[in-house]
Structures are given as structure tokens and as C-alpha cells.
N, C-alpha and C. Protein backbone atom coordinates (compact mmCIF):
# COMPACT_ATOMS: atom_id res chain seq x y z
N UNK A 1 171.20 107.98 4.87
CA UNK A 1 172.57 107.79 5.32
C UNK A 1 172.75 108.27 6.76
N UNK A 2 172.22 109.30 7.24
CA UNK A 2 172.14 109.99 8.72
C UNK A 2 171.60 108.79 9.56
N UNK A 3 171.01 108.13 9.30
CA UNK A 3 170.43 107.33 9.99
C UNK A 3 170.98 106.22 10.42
N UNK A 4 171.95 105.54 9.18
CA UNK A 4 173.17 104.85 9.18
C UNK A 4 174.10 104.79 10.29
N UNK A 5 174.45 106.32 10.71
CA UNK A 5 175.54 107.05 11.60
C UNK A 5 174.96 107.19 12.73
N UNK A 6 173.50 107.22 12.49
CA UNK A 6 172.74 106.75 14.07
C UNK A 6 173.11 106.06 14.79
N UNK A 7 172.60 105.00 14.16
CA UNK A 7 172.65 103.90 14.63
C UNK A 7 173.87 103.22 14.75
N UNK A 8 174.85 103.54 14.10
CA UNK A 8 176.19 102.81 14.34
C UNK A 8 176.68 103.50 15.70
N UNK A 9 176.29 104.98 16.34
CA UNK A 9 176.67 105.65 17.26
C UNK A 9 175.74 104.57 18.45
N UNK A 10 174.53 104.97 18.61
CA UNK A 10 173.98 103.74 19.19
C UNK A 10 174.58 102.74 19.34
N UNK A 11 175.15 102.12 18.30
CA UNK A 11 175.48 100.14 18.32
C UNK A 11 176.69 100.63 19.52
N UNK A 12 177.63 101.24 18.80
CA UNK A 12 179.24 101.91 20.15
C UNK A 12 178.51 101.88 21.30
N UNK A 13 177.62 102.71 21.49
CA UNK A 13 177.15 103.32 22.61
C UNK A 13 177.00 101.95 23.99
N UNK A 14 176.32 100.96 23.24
CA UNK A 14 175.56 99.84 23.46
C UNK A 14 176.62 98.80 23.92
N UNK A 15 177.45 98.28 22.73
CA UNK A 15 178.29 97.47 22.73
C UNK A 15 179.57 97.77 23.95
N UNK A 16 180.15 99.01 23.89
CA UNK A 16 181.04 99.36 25.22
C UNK A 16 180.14 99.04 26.48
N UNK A 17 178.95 99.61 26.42
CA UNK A 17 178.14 99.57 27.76
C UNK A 17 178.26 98.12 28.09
N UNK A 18 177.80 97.41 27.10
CA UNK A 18 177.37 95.86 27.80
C UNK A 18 178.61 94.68 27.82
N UNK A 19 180.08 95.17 27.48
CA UNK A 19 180.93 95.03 27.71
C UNK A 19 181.99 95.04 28.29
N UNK A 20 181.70 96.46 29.06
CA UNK A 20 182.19 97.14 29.95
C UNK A 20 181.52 96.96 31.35
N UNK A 21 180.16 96.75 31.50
CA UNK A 21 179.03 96.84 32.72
C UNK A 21 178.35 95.67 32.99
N UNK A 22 178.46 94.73 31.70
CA UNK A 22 177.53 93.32 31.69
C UNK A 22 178.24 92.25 32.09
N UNK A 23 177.19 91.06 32.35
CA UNK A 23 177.75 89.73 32.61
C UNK A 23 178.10 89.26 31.13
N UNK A 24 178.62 87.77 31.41
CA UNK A 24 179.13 86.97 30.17
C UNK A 24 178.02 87.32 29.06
N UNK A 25 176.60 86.90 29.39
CA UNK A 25 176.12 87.05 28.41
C UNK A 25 175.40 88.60 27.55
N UNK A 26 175.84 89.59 28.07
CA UNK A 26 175.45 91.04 27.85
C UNK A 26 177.32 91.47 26.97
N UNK A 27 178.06 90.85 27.63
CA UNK A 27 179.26 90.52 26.88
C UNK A 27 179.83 90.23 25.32
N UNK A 28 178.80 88.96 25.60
CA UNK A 28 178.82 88.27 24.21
C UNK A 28 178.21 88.82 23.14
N UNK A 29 176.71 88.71 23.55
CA UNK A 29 175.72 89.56 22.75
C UNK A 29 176.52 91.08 22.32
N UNK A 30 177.72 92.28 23.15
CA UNK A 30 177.79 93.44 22.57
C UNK A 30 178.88 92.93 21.40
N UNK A 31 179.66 91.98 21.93
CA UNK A 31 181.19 91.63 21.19
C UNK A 31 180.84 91.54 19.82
N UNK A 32 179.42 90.17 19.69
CA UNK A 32 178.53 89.57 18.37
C UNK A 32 178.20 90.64 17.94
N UNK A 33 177.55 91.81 18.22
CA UNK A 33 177.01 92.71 17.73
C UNK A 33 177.58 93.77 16.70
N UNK A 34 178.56 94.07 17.69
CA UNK A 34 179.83 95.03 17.48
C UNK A 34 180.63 94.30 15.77
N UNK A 35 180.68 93.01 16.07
CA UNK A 35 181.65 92.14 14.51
C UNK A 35 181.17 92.14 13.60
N UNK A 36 179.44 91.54 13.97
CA UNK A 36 178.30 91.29 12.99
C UNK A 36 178.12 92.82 12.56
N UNK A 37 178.18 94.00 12.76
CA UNK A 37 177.98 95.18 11.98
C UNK A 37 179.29 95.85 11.00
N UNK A 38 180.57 95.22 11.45
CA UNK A 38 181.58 95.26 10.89
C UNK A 38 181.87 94.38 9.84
N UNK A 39 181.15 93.12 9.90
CA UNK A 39 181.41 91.90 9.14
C UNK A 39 180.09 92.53 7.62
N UNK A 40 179.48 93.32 8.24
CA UNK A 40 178.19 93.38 7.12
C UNK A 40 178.84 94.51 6.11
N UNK A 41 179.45 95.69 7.26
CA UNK A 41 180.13 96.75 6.20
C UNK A 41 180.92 95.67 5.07
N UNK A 42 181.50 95.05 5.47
CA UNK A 42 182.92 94.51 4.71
C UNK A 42 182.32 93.45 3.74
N UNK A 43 180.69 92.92 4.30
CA UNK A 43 179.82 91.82 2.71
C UNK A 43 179.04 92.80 1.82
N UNK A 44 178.61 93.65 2.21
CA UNK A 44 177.60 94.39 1.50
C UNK A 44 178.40 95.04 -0.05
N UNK A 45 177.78 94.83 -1.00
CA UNK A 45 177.90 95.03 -2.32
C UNK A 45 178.12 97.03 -2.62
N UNK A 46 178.46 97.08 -3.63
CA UNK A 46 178.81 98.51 -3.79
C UNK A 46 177.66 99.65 -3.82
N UNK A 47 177.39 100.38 -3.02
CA UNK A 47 177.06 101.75 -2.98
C UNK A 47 175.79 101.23 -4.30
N UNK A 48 176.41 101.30 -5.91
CA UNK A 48 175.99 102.02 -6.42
C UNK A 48 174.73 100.88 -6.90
N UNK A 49 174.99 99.34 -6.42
CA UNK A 49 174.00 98.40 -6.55
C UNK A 49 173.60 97.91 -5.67
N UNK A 50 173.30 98.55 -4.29
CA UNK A 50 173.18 98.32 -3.07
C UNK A 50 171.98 98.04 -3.07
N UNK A 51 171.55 96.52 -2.48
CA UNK A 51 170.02 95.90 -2.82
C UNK A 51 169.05 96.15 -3.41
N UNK A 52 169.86 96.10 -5.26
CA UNK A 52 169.54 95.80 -5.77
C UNK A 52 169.16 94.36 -6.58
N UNK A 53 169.65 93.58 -5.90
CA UNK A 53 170.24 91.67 -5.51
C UNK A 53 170.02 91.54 -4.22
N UNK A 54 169.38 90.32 -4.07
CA UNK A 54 170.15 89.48 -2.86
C UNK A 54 171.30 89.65 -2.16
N UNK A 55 171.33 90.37 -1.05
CA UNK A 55 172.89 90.75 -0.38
C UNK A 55 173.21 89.01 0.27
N UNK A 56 173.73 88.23 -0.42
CA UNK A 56 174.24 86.89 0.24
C UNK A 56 175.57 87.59 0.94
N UNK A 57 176.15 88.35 0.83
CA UNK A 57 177.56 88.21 2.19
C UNK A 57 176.55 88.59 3.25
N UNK A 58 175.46 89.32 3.26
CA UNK A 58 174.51 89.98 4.10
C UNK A 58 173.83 88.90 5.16
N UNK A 59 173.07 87.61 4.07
CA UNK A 59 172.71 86.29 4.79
C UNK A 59 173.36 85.54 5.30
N UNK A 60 174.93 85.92 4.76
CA UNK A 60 175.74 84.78 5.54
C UNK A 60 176.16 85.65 7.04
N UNK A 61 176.24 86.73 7.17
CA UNK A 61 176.90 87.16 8.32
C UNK A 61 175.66 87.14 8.95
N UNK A 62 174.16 87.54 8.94
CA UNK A 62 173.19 87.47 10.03
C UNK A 62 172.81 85.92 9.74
N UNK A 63 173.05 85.29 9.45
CA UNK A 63 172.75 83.84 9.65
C UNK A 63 173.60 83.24 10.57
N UNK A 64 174.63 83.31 10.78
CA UNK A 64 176.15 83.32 11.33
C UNK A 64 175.54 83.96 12.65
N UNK A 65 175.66 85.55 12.76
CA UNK A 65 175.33 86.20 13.96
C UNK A 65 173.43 85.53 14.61
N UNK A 66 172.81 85.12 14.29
CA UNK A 66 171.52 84.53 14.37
C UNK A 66 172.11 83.14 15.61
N UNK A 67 172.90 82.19 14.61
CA UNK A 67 173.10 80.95 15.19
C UNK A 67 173.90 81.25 16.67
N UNK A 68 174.52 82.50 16.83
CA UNK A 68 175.55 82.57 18.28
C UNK A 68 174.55 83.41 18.65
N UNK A 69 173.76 83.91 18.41
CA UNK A 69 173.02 84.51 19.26
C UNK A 69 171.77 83.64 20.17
N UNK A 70 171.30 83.08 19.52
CA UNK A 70 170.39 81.83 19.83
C UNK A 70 170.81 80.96 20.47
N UNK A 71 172.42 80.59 20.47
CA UNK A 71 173.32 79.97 21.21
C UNK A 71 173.32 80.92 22.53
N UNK A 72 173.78 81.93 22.66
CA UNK A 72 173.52 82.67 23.96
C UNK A 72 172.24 82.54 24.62
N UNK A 73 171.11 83.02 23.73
CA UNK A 73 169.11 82.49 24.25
C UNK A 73 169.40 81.32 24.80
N UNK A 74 169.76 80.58 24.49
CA UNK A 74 169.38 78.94 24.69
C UNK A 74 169.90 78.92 26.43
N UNK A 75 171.59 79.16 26.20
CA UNK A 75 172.31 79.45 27.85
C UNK A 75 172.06 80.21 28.74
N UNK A 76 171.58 81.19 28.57
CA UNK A 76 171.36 82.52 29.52
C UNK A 76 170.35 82.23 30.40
N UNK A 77 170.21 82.94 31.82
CA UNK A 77 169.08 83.15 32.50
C UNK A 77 168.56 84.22 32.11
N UNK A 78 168.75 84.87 31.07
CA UNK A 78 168.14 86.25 31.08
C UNK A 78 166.73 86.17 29.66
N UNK A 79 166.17 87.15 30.16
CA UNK A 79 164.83 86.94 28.96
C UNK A 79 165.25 87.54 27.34
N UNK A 80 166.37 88.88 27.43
CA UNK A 80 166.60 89.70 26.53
C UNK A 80 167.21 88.64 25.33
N UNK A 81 168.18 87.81 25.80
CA UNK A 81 168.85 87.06 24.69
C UNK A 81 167.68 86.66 23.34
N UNK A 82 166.67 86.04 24.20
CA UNK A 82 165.68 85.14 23.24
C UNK A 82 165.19 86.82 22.18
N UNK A 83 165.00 87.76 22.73
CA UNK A 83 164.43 88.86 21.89
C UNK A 83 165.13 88.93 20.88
N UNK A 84 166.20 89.36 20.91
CA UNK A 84 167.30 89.29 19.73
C UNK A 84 168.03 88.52 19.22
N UNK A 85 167.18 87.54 19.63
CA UNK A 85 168.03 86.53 18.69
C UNK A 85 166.80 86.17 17.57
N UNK A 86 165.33 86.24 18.23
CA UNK A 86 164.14 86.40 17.40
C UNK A 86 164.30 87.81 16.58
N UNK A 87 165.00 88.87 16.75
CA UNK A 87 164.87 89.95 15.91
C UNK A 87 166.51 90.22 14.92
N UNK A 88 166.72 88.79 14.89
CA UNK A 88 167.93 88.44 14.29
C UNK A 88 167.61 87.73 13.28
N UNK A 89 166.69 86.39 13.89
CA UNK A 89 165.85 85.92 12.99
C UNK A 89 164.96 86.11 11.84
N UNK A 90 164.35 87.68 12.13
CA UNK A 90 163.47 88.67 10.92
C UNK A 90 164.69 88.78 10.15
N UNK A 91 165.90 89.23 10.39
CA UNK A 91 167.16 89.69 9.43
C UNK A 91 167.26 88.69 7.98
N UNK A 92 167.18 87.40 8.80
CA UNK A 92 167.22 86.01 7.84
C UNK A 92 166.22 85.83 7.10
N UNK A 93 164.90 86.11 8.15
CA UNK A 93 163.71 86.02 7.08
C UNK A 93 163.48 87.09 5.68
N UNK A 94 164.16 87.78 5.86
CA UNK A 94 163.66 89.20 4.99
C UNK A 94 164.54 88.72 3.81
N UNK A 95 166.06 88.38 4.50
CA UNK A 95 166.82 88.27 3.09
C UNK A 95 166.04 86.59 2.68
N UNK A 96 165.56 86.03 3.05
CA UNK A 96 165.35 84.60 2.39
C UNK A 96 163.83 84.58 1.49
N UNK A 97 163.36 86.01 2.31
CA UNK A 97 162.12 86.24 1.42
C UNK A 97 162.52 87.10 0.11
N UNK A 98 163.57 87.79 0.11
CA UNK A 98 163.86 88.36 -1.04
C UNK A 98 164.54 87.59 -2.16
N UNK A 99 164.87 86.63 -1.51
CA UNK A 99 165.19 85.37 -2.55
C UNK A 99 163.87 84.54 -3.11
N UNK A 100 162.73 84.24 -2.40
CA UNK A 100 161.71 83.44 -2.88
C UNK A 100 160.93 84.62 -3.60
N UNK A 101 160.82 85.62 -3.22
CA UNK A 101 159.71 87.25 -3.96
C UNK A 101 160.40 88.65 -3.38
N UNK A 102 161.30 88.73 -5.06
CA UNK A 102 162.19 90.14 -5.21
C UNK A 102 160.57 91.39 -5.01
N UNK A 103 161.43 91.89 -3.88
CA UNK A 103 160.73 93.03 -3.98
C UNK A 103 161.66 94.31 -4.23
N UNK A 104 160.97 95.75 -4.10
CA UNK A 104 161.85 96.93 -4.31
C UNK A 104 162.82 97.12 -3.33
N UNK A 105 164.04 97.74 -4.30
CA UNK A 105 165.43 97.76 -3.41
C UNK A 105 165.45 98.61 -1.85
N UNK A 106 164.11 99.86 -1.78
CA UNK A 106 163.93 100.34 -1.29
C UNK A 106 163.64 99.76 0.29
N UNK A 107 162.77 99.02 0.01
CA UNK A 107 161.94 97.52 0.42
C UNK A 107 163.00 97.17 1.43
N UNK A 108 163.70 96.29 0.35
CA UNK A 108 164.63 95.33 1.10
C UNK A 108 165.48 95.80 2.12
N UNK A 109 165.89 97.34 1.59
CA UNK A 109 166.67 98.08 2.87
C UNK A 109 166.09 98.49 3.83
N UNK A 110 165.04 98.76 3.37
CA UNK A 110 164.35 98.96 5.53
C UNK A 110 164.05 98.45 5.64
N UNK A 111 163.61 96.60 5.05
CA UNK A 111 163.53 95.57 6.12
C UNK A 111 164.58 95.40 6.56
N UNK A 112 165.51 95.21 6.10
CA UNK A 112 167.07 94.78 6.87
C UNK A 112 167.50 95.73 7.94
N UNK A 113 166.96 97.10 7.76
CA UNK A 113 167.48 97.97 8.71
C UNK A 113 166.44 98.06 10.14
N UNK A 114 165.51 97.64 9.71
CA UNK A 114 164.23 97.88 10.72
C UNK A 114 164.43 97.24 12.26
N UNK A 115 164.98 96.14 12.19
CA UNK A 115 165.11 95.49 13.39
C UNK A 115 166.29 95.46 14.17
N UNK A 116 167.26 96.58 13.41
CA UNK A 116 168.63 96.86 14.20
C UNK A 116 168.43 97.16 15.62
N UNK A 117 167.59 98.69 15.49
CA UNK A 117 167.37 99.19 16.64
C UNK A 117 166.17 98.70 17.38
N UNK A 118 165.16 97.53 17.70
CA UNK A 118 164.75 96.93 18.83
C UNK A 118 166.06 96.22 19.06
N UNK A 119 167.00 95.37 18.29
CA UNK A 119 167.77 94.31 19.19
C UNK A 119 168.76 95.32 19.99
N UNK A 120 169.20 95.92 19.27
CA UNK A 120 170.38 97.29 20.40
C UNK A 120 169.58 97.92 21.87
N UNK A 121 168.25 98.34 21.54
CA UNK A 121 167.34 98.60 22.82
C UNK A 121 167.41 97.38 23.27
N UNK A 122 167.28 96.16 23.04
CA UNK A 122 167.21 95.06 24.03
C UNK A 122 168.43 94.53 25.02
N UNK A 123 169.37 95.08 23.95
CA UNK A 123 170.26 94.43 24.90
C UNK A 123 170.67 95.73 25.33
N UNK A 124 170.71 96.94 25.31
CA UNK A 124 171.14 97.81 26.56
C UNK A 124 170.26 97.73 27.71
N UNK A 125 168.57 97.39 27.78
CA UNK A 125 167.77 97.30 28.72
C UNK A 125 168.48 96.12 29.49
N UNK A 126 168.57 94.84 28.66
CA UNK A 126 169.24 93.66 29.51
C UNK A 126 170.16 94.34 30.17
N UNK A 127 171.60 94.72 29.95
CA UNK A 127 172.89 95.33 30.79
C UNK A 127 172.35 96.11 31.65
N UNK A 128 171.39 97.03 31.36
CA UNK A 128 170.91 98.11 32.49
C UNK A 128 170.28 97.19 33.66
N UNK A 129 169.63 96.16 33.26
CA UNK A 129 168.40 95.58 34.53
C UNK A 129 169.54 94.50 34.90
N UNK A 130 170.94 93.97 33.98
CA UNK A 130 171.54 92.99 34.67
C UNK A 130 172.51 94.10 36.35
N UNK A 131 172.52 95.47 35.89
CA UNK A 131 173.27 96.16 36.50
C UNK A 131 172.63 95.97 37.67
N UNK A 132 171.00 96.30 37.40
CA UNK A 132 170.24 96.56 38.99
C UNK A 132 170.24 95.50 39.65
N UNK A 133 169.84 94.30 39.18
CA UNK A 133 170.20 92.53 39.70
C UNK A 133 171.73 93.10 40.32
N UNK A 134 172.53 92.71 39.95
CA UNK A 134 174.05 92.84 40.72
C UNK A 134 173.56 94.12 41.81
N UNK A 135 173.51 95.44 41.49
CA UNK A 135 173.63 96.05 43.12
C UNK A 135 172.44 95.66 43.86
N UNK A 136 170.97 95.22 43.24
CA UNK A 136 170.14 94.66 44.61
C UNK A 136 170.21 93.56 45.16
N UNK A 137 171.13 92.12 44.59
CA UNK A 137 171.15 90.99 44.99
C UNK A 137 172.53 90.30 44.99
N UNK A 138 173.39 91.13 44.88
CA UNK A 138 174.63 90.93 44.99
C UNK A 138 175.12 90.13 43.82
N UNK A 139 174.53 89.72 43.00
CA UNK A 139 174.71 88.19 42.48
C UNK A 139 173.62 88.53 41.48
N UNK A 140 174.24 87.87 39.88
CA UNK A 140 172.87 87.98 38.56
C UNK A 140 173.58 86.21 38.23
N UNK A 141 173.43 85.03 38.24
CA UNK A 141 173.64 83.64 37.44
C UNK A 141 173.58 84.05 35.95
N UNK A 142 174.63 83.87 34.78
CA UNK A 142 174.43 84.40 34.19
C UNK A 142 174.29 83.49 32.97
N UNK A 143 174.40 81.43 33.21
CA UNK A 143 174.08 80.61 32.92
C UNK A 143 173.41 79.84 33.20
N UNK A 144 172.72 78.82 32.76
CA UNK A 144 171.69 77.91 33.44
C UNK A 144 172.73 76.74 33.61
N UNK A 145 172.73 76.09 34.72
CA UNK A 145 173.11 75.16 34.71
C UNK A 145 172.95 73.94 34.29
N UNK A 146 174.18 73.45 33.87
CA UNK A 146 173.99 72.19 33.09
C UNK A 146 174.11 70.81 33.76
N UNK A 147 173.10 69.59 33.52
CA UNK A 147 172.33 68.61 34.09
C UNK A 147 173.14 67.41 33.79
């Protein structure tokens, strides 16, 4: 549970930063981040049968947060988007593998939890290196342009 409170301090930590300091897309990515961890408190099943099942409100909100995130990868000039939206992607895989081969409840919760904290390191590194782009070049493009 300490670990829980970690990382939700982290996610704050992260999400103000890259909201407060980032371009559109360090923006988006904290806003998505910030809902998608609020949207999971509010699917996740009770305490006392907590993956022990298939968390489906669980697949629907990182499936959901997956597709706008990948939507950001796709637009961005930046490299970080594609990371987390690939470590958004493990989120989906884990719950879709626990649907094809139930494993232990134990299991299932630190796969789901495992890849929180690379995507939160990714996108505070993105906001931090979009920061240094803006004061060394005046200027970060923060879309690719469209043809």
C-alpha cells in the first residue's frame, strides 16, 4: 500500500510539472495521466477481491488511456510520447493475458503496477529536456506538421 502513495505522490509531482512547464504535448500526456489514475481508482473492484478477476473497468480505462496516448506518439516531435504509450501498451497486454492464462492475484498486481513508474519517469524527462529545448533554442515544435 506505501507504495501506492508513492507513486500517486510521484504521478502529482509529474503531472503539475508537465502541465505547468510543458508544451501541448507534455500537457496532454500529464492531464491523460493525472484522469487515467483517477478513472482506475473509481473501476477497480473492492479491496477485498482486488485481482482476484479480470479488472475489466481496469482494461477499459488503460485501453482508453493507451489509444490518446498513441494519439499524442503519432503527433508529437518528441521521442518520450512513443515510450509511454508502448509502456501503456504492457498495461493492456497484462490485463488481456490474464484473460487468455489466469495467473496469481499477486501476479496480476505487479504486472499492472510495474510499468507506472517508467511511463511517469518518461514523461518528466520529456518536460525536463522539452524545458532545456525552449531556453537553448528559443523554440521546441511541439507537432509535426500536417501534409
Amino acid at each position: 500500500m506505501i507504495r501506492h502513495y508513492i507513486f500517486d505522490i510521484l504521478l502529482l509531482i509529474t503531472c503539475v510539472y508537465s502541465i505547468g512547464r510543458g508544451g501541448p504535448p507534455e500537457r496532454w500526456a500529464g492531464f491523460l495521466l493525472g484522469i487515467g489514475d483517477l478513472a482506475s481508482l473509481a473501476m477497480v473492484t473492492d479491496r477485498s477481491i482486488r485481482f482476484q478477476h479480470e479488472e475489466l473497468g481496469l482494461l477499459i480505462v488503460d485501453a482508453l488511456l493507451f489509444v490518446a496516448l498513441f494519439g499524442i506518439a503519432l503527433r508529437s516531435t518528441r521521442w518520450w510520447p512513443l515510450w509511454v504509450a508502448a509502456f501503456q501498451l504492457n498495461f493492456v497486454g497484462v490485463h488481456v493475458m490474464r484473460i487468455i492464462a489466469p495467473a496469481l492475484p499477486l501476479t496480476y498486481y505487479n504486472a499492472t503496477s510495474l510499468w507506472s513508474y517508467p511511463m511517469v519517469l518518461a514523461l518528466f524527462a520529456g518536460t525536463w529536456r522539452h524545458r532545456q529545448r525552449v531556453a537553448f533554442l528559443g523554440d521546441d515544435p511541439p507537432w509535426k506538421r500536417s501534409s
